[in-house]
Every structure is written in C-alpha cells, then in structure tokens.
C-alpha atoms as a PDB file:
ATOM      1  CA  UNK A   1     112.562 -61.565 218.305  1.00  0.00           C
ATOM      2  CA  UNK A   2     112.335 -63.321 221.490  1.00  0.00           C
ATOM      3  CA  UNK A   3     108.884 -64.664 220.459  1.00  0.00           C
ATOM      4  CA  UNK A   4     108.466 -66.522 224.153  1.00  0.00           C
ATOM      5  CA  UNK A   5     108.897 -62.964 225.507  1.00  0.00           C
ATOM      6  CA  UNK A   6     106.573 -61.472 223.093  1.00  0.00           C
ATOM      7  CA  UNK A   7     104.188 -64.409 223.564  1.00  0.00           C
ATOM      8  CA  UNK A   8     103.702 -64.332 227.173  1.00  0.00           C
ATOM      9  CA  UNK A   9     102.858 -60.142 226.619  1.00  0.00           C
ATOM     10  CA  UNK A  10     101.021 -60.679 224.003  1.00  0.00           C
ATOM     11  CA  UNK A  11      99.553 -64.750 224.792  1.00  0.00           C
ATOM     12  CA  UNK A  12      96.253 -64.656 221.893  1.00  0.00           C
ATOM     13  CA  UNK A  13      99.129 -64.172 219.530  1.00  0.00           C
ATOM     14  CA  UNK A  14     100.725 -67.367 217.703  1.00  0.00           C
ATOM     15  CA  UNK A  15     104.529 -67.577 217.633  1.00  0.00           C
ATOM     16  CA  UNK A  16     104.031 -67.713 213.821  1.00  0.00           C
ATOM     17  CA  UNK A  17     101.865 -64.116 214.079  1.00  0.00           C
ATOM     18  CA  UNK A  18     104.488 -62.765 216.366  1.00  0.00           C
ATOM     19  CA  UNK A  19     107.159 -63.211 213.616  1.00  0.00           C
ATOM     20  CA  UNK A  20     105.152 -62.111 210.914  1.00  0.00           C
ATOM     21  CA  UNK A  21     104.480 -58.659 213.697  1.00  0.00           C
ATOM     22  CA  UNK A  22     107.834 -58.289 213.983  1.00  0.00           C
ATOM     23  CA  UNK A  23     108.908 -58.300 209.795  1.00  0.00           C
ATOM     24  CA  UNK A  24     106.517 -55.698 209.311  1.00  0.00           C
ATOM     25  CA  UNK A  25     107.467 -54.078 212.151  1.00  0.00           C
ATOM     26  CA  UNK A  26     111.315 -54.272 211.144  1.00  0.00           C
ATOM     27  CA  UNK A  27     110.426 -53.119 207.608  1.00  0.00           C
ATOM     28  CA  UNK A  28     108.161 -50.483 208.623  1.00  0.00           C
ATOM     29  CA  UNK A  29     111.468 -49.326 210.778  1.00  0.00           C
ATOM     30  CA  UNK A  30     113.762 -49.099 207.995  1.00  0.00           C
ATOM     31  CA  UNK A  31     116.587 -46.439 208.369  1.00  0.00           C
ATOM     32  CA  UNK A  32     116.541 -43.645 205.643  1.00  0.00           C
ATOM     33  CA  UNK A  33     113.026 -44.319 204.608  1.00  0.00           C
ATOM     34  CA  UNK A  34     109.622 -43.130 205.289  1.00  0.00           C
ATOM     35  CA  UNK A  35     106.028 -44.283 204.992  1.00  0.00           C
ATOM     36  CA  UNK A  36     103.632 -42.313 202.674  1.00  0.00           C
ATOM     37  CA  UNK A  37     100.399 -40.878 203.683  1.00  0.00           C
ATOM     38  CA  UNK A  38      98.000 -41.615 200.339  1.00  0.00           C
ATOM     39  CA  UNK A  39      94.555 -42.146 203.080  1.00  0.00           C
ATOM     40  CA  UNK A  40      92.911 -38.956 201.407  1.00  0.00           C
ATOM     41  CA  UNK A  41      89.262 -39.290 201.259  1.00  0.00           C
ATOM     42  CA  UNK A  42      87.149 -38.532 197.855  1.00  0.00           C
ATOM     43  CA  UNK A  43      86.673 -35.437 198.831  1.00  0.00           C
ATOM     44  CA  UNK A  44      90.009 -34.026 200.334  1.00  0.00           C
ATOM     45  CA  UNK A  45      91.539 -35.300 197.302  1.00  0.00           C
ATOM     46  CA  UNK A  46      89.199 -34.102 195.340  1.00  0.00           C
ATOM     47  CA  UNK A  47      89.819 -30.317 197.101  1.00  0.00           C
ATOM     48  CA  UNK A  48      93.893 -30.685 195.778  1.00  0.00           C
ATOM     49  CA  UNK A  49      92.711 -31.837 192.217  1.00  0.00           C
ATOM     50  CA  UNK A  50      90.078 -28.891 191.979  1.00  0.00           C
ATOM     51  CA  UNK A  51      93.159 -26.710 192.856  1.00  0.00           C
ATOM     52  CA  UNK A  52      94.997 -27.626 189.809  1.00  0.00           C
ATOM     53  CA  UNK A  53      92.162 -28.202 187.516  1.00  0.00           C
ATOM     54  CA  UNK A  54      91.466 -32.067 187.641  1.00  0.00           C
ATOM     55  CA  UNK A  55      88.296 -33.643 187.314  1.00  0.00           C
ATOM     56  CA  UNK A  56      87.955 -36.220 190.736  1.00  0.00           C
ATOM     57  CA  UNK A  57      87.109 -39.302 189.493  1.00  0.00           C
ATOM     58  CA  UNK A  58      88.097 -42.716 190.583  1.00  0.00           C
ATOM     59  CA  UNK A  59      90.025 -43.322 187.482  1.00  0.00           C
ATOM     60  CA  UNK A  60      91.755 -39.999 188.081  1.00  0.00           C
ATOM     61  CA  UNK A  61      92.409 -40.743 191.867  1.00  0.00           C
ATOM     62  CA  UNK A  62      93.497 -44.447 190.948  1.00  0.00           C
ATOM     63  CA  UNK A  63      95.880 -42.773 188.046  1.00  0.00           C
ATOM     64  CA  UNK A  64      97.384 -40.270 190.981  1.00  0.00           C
ATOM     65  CA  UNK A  65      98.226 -43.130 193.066  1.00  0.00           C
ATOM     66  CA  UNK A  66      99.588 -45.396 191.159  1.00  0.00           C
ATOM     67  CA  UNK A  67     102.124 -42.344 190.157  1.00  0.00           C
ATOM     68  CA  UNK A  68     103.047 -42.642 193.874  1.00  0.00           C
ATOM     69  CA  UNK A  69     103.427 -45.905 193.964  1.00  0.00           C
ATOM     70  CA  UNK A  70     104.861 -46.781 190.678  1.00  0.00           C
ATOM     71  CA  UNK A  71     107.767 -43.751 190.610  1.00  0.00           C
ATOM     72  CA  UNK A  72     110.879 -44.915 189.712  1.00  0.00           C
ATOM     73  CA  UNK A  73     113.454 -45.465 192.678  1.00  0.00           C
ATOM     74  CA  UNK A  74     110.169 -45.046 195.224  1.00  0.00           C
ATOM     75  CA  UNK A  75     111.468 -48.250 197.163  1.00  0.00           C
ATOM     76  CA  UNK A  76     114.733 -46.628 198.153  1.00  0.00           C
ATOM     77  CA  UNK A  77     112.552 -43.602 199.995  1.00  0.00           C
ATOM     78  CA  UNK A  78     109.600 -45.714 201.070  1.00  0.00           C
ATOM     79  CA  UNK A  79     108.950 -48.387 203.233  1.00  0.00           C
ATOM     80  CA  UNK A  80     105.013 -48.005 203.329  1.00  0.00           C
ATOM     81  CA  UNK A  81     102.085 -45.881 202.778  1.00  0.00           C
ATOM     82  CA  UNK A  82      99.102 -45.693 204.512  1.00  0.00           C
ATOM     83  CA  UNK A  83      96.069 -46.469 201.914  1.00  0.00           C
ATOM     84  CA  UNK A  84      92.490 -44.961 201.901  1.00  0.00           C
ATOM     85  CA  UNK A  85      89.923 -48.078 201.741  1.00  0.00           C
ATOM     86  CA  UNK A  86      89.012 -47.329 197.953  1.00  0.00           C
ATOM     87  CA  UNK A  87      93.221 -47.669 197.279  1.00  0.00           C
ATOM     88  CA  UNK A  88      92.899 -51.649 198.442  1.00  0.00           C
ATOM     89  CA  UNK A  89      90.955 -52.671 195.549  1.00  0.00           C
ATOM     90  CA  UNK A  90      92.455 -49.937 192.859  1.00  0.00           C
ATOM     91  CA  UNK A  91      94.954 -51.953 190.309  1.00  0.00           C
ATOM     92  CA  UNK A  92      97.923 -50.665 188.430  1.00  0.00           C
ATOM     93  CA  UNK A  93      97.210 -50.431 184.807  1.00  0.00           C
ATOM     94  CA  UNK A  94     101.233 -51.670 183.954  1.00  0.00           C
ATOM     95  CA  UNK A  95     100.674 -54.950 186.246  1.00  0.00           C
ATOM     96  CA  UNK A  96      97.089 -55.442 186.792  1.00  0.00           C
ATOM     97  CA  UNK A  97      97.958 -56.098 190.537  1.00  0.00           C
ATOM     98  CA  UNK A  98      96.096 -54.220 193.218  1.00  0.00           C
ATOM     99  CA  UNK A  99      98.546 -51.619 194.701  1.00  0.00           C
ATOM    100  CA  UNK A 100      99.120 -52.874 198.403  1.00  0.00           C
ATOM    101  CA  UNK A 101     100.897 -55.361 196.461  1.00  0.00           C
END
C-alpha cells in the first residue's frame, strides 16, 4: 500500500498500523471466499437449537461453533467470520486455543 498516501488520510494511524489495515484488509478480500456470520446472540441461537431439539447451553453453543470453525477444508471457503462476544473467549476442545485464533 502506499502507506504515505494512506497516512496523510488517515494521519493518527502509524505506518506500521496502516500495513497491518491493509493485510487484513487484503485477506478479508480474498477471491472465492467468504466471511461467516457466527454473531448470534444466546437467544437467537438458542431459537435455531430449540427448532431441532437442542438444549442452549454454552457448552452446546461453544460445541456448534467450533464445528464451524474446525470443518475440514473450511479455510478454502472462508476468509473470516464475524464472532458474537461470548465466541472470543470460547476454546476448541482439539487445541485448547480460543477460536479467533
């Protein structure tokens, strides 16, 4: 990126912060893939797992999600998803890492 450009639009930005901007930005962009919307409150999930007879609890909701993220082949379709706050401190039960890594 032409990080002068970008810094003189964008000036209480560092150079470094306008690179690290533009990665995500890039990634975020990637042909052929698509970011995933998993922001679903407690309750609006909990309205699709009455539907088909699941109990909503966190362990259940964490469970669901890490099915999303964990799906075989997921990184050739997806490039991000957008996370409901509880999803930041959920961990996978494989890795023991929380998911938005």
């Amino acid at each position: 990126p032409d990080v002068n450009l970008l810094g003189a639009i964008y000036p209480h930005l560092s150079a470094d912060r306008i690179r690290e901007l533009t990665e995500t930005a890039d990634k975020l962009a990637t042909s052929g893939k698509g970011i995933t919307a998993c922001d679903e409150s407690a309750g609006t999930i909990g309205k699709r797992f009455d539907a088909v007879g699941v109990e909503n609890t966190e362990e259940n909701r964490r469970s669901y999600r890490q099915m999303l993220f964990e799906t075989e082949g997921v990184e050739n379709f997806l490039c991000g998803a957008i996370l409901d706050p509880e999803t930041l401190y959920q961990k996978s039960s494989k890795s023991g890492k929380v998911f938005p890594e």
